[in-house]
PDB file of N, CA and C in Angstrom:
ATOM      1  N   UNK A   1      -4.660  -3.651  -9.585  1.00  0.00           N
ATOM      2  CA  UNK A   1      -3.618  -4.547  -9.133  1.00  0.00           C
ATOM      3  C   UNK A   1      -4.007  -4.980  -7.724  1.00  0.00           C
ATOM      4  N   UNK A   2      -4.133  -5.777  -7.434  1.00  0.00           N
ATOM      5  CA  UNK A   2      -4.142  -6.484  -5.991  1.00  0.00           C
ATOM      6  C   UNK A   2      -3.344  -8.137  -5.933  1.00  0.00           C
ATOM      7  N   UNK A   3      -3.400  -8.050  -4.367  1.00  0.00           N
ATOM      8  CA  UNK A   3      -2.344  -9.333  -4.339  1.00  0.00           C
ATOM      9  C   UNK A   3      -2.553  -9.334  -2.561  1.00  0.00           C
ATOM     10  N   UNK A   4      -1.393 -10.014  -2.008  1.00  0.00           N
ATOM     11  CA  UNK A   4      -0.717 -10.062  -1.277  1.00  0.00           C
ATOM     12  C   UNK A   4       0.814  -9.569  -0.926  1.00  0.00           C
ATOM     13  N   UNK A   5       1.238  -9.500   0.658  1.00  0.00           N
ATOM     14  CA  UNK A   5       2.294  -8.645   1.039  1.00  0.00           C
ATOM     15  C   UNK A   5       2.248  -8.529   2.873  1.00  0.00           C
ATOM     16  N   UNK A   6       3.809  -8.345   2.626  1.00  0.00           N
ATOM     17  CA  UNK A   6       3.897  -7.864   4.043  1.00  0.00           C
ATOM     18  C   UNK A   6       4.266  -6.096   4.080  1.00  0.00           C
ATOM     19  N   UNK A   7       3.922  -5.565   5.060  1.00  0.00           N
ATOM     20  CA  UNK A   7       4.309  -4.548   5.363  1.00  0.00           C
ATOM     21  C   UNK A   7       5.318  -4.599   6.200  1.00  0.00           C
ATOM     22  N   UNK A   8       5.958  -3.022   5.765  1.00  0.00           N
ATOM     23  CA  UNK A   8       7.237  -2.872   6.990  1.00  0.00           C
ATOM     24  C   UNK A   8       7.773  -1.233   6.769  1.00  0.00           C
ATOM     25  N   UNK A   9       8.180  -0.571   7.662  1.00  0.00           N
ATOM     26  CA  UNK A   9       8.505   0.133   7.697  1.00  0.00           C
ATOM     27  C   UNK A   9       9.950   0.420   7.325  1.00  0.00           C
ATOM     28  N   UNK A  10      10.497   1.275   6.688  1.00  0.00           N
ATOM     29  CA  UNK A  10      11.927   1.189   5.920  1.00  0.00           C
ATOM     30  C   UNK A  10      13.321   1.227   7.050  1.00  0.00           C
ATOM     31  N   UNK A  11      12.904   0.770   8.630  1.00  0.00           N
ATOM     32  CA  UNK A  11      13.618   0.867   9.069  1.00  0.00           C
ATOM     33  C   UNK A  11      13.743  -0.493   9.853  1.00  0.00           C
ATOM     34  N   UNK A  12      12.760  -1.322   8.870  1.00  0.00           N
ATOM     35  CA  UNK A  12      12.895  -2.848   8.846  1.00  0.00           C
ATOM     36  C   UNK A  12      11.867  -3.301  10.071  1.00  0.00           C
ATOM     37  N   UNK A  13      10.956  -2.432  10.826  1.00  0.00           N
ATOM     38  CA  UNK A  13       9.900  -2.690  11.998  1.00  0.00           C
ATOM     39  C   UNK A  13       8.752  -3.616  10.734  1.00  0.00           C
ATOM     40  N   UNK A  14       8.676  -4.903  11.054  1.00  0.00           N
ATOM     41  CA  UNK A  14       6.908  -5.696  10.525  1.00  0.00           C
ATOM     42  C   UNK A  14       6.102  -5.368  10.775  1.00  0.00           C
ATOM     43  N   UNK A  15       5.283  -5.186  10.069  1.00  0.00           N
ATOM     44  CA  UNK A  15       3.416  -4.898  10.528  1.00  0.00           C
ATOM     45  C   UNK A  15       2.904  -6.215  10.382  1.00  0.00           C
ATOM     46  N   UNK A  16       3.704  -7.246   9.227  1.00  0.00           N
ATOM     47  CA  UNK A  16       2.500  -8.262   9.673  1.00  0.00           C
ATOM     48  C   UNK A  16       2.213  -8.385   7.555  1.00  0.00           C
ATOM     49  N   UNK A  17       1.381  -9.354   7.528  1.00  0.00           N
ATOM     50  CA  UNK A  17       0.949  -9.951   5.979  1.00  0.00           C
ATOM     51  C   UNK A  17      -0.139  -8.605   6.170  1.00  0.00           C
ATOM     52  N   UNK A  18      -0.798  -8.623   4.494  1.00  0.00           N
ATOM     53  CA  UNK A  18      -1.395  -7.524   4.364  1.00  0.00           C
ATOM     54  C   UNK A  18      -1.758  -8.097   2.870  1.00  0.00           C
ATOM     55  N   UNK A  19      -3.239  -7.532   2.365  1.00  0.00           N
ATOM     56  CA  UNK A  19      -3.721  -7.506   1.139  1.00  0.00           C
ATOM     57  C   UNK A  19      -4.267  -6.655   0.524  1.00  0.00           C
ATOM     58  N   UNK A  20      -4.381  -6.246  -0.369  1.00  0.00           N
ATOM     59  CA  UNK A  20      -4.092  -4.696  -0.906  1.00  0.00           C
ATOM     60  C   UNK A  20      -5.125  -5.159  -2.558  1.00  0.00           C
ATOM     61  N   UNK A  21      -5.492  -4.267  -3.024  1.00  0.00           N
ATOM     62  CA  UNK A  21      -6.471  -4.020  -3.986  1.00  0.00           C
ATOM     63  C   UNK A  21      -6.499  -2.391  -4.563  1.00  0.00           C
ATOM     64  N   UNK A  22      -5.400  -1.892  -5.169  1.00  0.00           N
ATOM     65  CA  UNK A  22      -5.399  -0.459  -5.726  1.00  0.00           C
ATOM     66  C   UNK A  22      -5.458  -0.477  -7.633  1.00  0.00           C
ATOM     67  N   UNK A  23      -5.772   0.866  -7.555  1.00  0.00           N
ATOM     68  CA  UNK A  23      -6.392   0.669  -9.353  1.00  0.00           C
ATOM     69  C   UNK A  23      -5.071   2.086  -9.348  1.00  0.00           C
ATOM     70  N   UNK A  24      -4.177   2.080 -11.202  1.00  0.00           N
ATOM     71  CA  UNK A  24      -3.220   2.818 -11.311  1.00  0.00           C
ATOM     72  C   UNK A  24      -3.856   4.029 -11.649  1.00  0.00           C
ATOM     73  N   UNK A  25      -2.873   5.070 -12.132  1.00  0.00           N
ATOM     74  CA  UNK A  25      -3.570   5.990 -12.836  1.00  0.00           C
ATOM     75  C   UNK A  25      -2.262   6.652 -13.576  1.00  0.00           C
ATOM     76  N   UNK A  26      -2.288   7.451 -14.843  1.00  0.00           N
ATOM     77  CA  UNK A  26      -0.968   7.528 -15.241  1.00  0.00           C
ATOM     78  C   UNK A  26      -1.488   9.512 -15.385  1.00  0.00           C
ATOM     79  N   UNK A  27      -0.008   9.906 -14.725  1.00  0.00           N
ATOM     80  CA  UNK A  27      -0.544  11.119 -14.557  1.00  0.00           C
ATOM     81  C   UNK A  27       0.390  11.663 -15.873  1.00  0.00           C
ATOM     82  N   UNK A  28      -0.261  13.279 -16.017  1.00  0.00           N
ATOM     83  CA  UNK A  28       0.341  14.200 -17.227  1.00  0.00           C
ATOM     84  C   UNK A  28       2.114  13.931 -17.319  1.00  0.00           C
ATOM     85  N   UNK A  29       2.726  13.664 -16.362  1.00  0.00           N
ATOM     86  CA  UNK A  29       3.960  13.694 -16.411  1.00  0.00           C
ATOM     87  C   UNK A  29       4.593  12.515 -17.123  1.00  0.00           C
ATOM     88  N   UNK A  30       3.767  11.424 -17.234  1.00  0.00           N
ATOM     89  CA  UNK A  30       3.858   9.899 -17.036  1.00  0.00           C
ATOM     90  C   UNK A  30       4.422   9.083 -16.099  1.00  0.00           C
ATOM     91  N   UNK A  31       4.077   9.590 -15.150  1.00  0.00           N
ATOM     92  CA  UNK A  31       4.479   8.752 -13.681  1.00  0.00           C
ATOM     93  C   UNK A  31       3.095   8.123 -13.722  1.00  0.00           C
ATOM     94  N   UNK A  32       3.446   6.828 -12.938  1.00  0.00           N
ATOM     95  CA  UNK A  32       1.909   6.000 -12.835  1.00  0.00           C
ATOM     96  C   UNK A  32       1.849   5.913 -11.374  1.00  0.00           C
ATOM     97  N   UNK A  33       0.807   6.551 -10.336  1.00  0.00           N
ATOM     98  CA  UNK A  33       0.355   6.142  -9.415  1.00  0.00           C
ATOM     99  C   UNK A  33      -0.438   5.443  -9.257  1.00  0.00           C
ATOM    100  N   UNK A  34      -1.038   4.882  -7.947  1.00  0.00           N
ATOM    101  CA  UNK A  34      -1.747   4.348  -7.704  1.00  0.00           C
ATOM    102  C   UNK A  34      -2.650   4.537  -6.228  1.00  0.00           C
ATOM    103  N   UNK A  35      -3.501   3.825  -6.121  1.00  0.00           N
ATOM    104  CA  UNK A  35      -4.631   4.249  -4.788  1.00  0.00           C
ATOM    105  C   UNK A  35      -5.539   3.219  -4.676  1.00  0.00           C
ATOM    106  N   UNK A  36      -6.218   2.876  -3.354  1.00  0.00           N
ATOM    107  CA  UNK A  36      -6.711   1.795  -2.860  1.00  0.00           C
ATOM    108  C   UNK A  36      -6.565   1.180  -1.700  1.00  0.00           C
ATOM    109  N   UNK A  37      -7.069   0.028  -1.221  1.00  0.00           N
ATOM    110  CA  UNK A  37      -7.015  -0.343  -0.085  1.00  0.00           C
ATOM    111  C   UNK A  37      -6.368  -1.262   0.173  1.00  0.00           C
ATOM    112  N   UNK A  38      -5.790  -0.927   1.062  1.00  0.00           N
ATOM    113  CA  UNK A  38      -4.787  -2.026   2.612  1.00  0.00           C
ATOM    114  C   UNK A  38      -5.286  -2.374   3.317  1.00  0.00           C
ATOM    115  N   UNK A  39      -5.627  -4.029   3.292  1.00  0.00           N
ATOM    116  CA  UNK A  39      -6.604  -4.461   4.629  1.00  0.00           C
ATOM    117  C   UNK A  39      -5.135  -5.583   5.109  1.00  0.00           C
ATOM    118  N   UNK A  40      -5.474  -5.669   6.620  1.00  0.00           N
ATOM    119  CA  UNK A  40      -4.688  -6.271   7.981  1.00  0.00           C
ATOM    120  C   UNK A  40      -5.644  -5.939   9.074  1.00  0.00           C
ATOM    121  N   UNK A  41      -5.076  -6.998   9.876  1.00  0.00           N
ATOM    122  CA  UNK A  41      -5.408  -6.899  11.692  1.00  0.00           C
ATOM    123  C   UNK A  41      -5.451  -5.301  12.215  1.00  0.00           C
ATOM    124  N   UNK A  42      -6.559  -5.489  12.244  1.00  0.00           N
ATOM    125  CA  UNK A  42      -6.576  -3.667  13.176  1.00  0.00           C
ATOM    126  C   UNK A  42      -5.730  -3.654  14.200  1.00  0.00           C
ATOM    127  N   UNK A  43      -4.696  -4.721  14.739  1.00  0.00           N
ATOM    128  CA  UNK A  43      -4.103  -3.831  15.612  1.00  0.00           C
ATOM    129  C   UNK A  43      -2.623  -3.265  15.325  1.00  0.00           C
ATOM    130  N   UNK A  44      -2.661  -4.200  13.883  1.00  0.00           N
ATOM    131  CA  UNK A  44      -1.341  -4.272  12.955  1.00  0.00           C
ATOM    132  C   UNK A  44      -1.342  -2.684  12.004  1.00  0.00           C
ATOM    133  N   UNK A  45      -2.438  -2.302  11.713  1.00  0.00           N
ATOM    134  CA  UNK A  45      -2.917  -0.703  10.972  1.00  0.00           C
ATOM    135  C   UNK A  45      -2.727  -0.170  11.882  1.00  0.00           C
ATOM    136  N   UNK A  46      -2.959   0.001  13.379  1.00  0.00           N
ATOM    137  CA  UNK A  46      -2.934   0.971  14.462  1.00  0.00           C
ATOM    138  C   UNK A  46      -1.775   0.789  14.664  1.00  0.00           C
ATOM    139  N   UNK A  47      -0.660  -0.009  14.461  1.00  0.00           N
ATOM    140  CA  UNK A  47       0.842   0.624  14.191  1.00  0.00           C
ATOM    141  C   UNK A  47       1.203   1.242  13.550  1.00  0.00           C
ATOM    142  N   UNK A  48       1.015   0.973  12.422  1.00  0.00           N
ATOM    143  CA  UNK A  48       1.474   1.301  10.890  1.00  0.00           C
ATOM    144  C   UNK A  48       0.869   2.783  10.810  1.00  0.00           C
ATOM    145  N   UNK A  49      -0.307   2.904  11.422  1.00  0.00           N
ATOM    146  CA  UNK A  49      -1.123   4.408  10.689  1.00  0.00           C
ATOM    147  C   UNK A  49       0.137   5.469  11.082  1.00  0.00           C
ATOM    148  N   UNK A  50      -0.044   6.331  10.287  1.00  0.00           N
ATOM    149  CA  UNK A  50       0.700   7.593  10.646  1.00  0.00           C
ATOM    150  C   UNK A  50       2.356   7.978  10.169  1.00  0.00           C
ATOM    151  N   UNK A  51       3.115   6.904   9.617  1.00  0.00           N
ATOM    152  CA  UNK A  51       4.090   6.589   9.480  1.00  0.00           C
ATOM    153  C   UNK A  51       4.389   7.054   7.980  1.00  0.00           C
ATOM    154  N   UNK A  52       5.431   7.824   7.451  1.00  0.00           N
ATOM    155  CA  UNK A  52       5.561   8.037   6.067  1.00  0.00           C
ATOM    156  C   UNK A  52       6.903   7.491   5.344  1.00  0.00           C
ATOM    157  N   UNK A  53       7.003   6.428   5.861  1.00  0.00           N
ATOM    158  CA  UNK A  53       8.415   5.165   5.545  1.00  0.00           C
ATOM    159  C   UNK A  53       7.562   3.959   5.489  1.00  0.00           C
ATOM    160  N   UNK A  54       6.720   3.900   4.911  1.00  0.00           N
ATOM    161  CA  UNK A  54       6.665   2.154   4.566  1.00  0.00           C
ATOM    162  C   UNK A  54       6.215   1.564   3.454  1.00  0.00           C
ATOM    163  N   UNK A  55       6.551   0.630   3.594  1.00  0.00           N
ATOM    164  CA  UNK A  55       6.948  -0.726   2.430  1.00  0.00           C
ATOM    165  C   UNK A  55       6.296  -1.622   2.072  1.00  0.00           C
ATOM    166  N   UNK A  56       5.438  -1.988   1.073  1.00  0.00           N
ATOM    167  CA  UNK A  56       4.569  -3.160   0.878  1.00  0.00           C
ATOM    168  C   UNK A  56       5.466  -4.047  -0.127  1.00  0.00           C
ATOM    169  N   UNK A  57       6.079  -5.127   0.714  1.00  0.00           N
ATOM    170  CA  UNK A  57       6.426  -6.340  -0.297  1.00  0.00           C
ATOM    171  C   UNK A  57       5.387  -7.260  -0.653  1.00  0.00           C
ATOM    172  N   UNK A  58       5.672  -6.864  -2.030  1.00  0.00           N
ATOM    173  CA  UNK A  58       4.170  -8.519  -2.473  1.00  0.00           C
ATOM    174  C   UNK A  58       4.995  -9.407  -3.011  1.00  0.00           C
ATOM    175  N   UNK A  59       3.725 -10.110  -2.823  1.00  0.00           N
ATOM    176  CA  UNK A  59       3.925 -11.685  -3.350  1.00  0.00           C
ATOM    177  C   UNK A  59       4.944 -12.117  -4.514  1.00  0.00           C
ATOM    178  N   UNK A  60       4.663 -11.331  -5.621  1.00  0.00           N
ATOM    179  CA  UNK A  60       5.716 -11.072  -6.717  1.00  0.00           C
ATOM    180  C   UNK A  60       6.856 -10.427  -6.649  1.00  0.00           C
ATOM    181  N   UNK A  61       7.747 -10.028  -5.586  1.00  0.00           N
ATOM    182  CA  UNK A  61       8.817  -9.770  -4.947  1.00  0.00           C
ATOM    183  C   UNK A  61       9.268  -8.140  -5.312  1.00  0.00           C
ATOM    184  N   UNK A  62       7.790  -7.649  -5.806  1.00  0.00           N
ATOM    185  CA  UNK A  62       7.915  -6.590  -5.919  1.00  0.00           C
ATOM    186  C   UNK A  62       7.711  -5.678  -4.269  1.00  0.00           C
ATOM    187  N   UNK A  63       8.603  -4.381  -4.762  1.00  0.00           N
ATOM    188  CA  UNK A  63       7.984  -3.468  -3.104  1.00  0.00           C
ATOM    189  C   UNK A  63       7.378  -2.376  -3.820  1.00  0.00           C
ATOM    190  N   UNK A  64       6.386  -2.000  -2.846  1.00  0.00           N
ATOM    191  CA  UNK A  64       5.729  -0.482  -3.397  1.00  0.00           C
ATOM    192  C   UNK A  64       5.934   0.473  -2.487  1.00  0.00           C
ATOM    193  N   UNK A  65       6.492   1.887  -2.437  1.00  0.00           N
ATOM    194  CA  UNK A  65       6.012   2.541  -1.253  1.00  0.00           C
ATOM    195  C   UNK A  65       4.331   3.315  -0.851  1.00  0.00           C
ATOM    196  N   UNK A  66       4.444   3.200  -0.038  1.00  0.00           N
ATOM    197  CA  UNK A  66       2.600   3.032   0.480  1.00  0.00           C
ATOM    198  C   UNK A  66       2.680   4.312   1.324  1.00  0.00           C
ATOM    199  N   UNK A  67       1.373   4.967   1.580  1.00  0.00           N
ATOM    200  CA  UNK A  67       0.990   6.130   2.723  1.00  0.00           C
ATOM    201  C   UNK A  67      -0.172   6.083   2.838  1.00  0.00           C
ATOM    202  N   UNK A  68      -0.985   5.870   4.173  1.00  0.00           N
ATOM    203  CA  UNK A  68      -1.819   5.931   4.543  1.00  0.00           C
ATOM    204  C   UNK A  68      -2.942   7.430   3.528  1.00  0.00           C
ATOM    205  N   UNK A  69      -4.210   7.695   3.280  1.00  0.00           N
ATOM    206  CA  UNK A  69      -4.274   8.634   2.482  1.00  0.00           C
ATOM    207  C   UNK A  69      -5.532   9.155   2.937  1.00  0.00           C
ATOM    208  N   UNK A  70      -6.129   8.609   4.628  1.00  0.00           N
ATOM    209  CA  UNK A  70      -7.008   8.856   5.196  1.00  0.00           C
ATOM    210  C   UNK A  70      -6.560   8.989   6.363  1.00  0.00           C
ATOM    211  N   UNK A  71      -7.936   9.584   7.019  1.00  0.00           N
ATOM    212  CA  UNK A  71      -7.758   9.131   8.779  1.00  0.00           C
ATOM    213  C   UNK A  71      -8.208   8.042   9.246  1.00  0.00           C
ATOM    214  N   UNK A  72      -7.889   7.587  10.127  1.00  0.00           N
ATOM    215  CA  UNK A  72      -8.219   6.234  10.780  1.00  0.00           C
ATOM    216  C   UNK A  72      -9.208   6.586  11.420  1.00  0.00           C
ATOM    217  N   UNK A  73     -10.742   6.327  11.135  1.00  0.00           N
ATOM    218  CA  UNK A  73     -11.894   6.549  12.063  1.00  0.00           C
ATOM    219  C   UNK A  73     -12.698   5.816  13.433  1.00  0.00           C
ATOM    220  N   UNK A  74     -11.829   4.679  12.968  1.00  0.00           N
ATOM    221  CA  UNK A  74     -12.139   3.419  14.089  1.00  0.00           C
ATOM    222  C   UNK A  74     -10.842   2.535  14.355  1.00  0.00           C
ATOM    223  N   UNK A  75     -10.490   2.448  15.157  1.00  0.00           N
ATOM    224  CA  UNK A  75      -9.466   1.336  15.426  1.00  0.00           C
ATOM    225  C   UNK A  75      -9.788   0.178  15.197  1.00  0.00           C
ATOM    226  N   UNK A  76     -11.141  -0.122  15.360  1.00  0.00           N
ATOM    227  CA  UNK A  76     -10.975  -2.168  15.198  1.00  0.00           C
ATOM    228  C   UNK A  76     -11.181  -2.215  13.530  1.00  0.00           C
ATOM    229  N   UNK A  77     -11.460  -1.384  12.544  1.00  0.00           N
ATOM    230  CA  UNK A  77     -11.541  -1.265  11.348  1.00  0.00           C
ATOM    231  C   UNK A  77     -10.250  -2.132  10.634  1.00  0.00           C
ATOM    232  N   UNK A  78     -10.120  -2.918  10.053  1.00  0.00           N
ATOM    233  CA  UNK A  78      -9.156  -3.664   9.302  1.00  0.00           C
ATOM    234  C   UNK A  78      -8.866  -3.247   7.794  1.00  0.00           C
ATOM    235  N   UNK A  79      -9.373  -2.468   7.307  1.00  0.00           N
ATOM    236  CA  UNK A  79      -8.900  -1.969   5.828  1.00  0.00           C
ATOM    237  C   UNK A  79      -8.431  -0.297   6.442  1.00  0.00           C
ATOM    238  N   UNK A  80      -7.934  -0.081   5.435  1.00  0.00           N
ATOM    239  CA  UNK A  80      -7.453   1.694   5.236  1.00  0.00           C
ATOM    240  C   UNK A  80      -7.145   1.999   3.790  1.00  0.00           C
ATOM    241  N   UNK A  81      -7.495   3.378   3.336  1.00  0.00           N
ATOM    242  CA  UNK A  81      -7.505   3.724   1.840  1.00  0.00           C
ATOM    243  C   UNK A  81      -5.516   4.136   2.105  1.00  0.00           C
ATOM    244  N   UNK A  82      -5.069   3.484   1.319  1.00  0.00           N
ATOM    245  CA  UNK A  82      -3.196   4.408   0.906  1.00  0.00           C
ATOM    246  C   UNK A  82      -3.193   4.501  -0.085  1.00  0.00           C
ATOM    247  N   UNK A  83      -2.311   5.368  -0.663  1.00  0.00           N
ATOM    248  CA  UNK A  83      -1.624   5.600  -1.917  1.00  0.00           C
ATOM    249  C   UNK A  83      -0.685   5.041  -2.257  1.00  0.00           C
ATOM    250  N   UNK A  84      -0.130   4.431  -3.190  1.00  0.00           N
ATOM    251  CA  UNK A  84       1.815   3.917  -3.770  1.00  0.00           C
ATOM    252  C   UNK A  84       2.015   4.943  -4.778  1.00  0.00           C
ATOM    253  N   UNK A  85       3.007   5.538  -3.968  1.00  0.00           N
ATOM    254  CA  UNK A  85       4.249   6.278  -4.620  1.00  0.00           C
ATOM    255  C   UNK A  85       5.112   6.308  -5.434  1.00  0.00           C
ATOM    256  N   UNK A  86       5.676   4.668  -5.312  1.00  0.00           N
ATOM    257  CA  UNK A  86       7.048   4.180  -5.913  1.00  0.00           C
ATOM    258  C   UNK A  86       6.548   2.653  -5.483  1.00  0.00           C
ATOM    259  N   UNK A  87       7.411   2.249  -6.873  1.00  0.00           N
ATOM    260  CA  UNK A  87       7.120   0.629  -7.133  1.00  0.00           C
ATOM    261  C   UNK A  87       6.231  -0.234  -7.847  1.00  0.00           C
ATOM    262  N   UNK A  88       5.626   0.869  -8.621  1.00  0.00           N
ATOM    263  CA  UNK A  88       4.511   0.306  -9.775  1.00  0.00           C
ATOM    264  C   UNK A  88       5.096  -0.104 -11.080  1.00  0.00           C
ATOM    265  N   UNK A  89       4.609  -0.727 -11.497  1.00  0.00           N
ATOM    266  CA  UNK A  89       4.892  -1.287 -13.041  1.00  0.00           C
ATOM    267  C   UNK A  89       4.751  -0.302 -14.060  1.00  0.00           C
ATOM    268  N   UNK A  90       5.324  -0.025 -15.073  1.00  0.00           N
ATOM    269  CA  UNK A  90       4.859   0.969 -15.911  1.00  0.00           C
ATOM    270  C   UNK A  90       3.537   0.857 -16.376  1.00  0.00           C
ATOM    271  N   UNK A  91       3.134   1.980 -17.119  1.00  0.00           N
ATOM    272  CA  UNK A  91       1.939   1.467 -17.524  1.00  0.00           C
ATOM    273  C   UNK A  91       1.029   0.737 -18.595  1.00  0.00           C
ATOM    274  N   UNK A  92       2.201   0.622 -19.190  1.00  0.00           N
ATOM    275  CA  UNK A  92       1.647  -0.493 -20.531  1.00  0.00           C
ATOM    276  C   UNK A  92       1.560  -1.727 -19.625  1.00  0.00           C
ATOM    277  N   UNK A  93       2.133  -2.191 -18.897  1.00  0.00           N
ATOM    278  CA  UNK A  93       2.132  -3.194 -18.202  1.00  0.00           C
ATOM    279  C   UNK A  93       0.578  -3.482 -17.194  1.00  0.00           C
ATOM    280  N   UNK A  94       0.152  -2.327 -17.294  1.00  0.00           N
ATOM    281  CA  UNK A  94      -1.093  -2.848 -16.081  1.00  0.00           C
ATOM    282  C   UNK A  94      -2.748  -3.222 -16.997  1.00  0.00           C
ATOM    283  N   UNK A  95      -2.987  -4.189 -16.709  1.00  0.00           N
ATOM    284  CA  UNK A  95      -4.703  -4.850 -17.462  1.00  0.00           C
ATOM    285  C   UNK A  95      -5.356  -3.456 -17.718  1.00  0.00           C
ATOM    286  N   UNK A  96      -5.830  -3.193 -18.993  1.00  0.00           N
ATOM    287  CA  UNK A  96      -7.117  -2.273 -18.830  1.00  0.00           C
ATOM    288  C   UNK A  96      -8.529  -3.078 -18.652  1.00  0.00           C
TER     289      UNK A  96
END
C-alpha cells in the first residue's frame, strides 16, 4: 500500500504532507499489520521521531496509526522505517 498523507500527532500538532510505501502482513490472530517507509522533510521527521500518538491521514481519507520502528541515524535523512497499528483495510482487501 502506498500513497500520500499528512501527518499529525493525535493532539492535532502537523508534521507536514508525507508519503509512505508499507507492505501488510496478516498475523495468526487475524489482525493485519503493516510496515514500511515514511518519507518527509528531515526537519518535519526530527519532530515527529519519538512520539507514540500519531496519525497518517491519506489521500483516501483513510487514517492509520503509525510508530516510528527505528532509530533515527541521521537527521538530514528524509525517509524512516514505521509500523501501522490501526487503520488498515482488511485483508482480502489488499493486492497480492
Amino acid at each position: 500500500m502506498r500513497g500520500t498523507g499528512r501527518l499529525a500527532g493525535s493532539d492535532g500538532q502537523a508534521f507536514g504532507p508525507a508519503d509512505y510505501d508499507v507492505d501488510g502482513y496478516l498475523m495468526n490472530t487475524g489482525r493485519v499489520v503493516a510496515s514500511g517507509e515514511l518519507r518527509m522533510p528531515a526537519e518535519a521527521l526530527t519532530l515527529a521521531f519519538g512520539r507514540n500518538d500519531l496519525r497518517l491521514f491519506t489521500e483516501d481519507l483513510g487514517v492509520l496509526t503509525v510508530r516510528f520502528s527505528g532509530k533515527r541515524q541521521n537527521p538530514n535523512e528524509e525517509a524512516a522505517h514505521i509500523d501501522v497499528t490501526e487503520g488498515l483495510p482488511p485483508a482480502k482487501k489488499w493486492r497480492h
